[in-house]
Every structure is written in C-alpha cells, then in structure tokens.
Protein backbone atom coordinates (compact mmCIF):
# COMPACT_ATOMS: atom_id res chain seq x y z
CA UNK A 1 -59.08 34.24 175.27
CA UNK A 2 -55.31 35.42 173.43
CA UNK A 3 -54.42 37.23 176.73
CA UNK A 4 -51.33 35.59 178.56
CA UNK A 5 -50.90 34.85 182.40
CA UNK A 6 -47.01 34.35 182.95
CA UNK A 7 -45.12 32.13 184.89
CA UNK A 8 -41.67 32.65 185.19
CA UNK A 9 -41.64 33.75 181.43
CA UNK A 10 -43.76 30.95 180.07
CA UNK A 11 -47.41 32.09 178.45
CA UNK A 12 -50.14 30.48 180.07
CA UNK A 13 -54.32 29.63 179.59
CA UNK A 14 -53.11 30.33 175.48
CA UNK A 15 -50.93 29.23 172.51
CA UNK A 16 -48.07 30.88 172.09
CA UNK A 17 -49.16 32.58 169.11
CA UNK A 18 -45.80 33.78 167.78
CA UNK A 19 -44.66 30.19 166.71
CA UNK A 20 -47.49 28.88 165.28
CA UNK A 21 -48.09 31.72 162.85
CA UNK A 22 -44.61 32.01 161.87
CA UNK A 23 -44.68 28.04 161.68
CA UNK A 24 -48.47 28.05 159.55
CA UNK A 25 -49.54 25.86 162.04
CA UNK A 26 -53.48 25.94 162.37
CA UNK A 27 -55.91 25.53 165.38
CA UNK A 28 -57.01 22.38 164.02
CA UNK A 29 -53.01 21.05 163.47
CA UNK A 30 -53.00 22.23 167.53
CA UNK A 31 -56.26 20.41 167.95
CA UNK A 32 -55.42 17.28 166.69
CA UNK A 33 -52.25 17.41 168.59
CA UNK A 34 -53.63 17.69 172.12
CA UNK A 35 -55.98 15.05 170.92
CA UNK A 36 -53.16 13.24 170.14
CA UNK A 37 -51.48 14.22 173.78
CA UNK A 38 -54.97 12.90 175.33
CA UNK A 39 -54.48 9.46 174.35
CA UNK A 40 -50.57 9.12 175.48
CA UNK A 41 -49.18 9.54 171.47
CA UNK A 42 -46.27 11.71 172.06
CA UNK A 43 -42.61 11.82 171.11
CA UNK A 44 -40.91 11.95 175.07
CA UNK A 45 -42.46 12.37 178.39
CA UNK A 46 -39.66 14.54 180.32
CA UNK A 47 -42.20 13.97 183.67
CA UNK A 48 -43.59 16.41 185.62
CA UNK A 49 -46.38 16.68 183.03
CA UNK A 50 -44.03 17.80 180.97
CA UNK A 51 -43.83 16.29 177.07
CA UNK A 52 -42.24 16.83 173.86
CA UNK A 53 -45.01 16.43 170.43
CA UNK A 54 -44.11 16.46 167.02
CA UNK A 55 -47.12 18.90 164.55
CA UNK A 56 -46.39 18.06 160.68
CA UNK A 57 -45.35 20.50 158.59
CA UNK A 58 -47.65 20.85 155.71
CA UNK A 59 -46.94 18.47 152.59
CA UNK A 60 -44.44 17.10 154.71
CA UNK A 61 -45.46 15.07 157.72
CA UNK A 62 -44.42 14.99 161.42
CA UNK A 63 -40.47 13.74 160.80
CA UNK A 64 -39.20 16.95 159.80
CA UNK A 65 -42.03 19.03 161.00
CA UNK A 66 -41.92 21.16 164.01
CA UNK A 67 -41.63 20.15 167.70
CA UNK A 68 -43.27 21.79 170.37
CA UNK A 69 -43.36 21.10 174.23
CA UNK A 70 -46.44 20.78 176.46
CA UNK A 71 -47.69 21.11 179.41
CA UNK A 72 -50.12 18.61 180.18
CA UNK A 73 -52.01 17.14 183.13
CA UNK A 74 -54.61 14.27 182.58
CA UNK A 75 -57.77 15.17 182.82
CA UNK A 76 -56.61 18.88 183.60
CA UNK A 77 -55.27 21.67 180.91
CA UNK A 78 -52.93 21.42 178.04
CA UNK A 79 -50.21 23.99 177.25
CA UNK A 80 -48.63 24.63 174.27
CA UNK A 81 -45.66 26.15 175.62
CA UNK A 82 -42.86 25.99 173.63
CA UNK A 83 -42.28 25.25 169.60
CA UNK A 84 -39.34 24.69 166.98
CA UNK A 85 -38.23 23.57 163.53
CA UNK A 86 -36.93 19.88 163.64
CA UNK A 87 -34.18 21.20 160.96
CA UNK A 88 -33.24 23.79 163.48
CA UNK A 89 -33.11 21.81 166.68
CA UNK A 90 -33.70 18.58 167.56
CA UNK A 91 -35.10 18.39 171.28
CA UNK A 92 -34.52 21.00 174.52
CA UNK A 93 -31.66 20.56 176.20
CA UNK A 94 -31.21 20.06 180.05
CA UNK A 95 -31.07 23.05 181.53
CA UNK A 96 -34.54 23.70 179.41
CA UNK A 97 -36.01 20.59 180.73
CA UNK A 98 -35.56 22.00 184.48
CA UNK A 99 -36.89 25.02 183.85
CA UNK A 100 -39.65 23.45 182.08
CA UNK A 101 -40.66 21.20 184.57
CA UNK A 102 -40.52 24.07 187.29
CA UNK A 103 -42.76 26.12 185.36
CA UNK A 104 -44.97 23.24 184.83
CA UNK A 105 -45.43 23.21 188.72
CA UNK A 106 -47.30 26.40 188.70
C-alpha cells in the first residue's frame, strides 16, 4: 500500500516516504506517533483535524527531533502529511496552515 492518491499536492492513504527515509525515521517511530496522536499527545492542534507532532531523532529525543504535520480524524485515518528538522524550521507558517486545513477537508 506505497501508492499515493493526491489531493491538491498532498500524498494520501501513505507516508510520505521521502522524509522519513531521509530523516531515519522507522515505521515503529511513525507507529508510536499516531499512537501518541490517538490519545490527544501532540505539540498544536491547528483545527480542522489538522495537528503538528514532534518524532525524536535517534539518541536525541523529541526537542530537537523532527516535526511532522498530520492529518487526523478520531476514530477515522491518520496522515502523515508533512515532515521537517526542528533545527531547520520551527512550525508551518500561515499560509501553510490554510492550505493544510483545506486539504485536510478532502
């Protein structure tokens, strides 16, 4: 299940892959994310089941790991959708948010 249904740019029904390989970050660091997601532990709720979660970078921990956004409605699917360094950015801003949340519509 790699293949990618787009909306409006965005990869959907999979990981972006790019990121997380670049990144090292494993299916299980993704899996205990979206576990994490599940119970409400995330980093900022933009709405629109849209949220920002931080994924620790190895031997270093979630503060200056990576950040990635999600797509995520209870009880529904999650959506890795979007991932970066913490030393290279430090959250989306609001023109990314919008376009986000739009895209989360679909």
């Amino acid at each position: 299940m790699r293949q990618a249904t787009k909306i409006k740019g965005l990869p959907k029904h999979r990981v972006n892959q790019r990121f997380p390989t670049k990144a090292a970050i494993t299916d299980d660091d993704l899996r205990n994310a979206a576990k994490e997601i599940e119970t409400g532990l995330v980093e900022a709720n933009y709405g629109g089941d849209v949220y920002k979660k931080r994924i620790a970078r190895k031997g270093e921990g979630k503060r200056g790991g990576y950040r990635s956004i999600v797509f995520f409605k209870h009880g529904d699917k999650l959506f890795f959708v979007y991932g970066f360094a913490k030393s290279k950015r430090d959250s989306i801003d609001e023109k990314e948010e919008r376009q986000f949340k739009e895209a989360a519509k679909e």
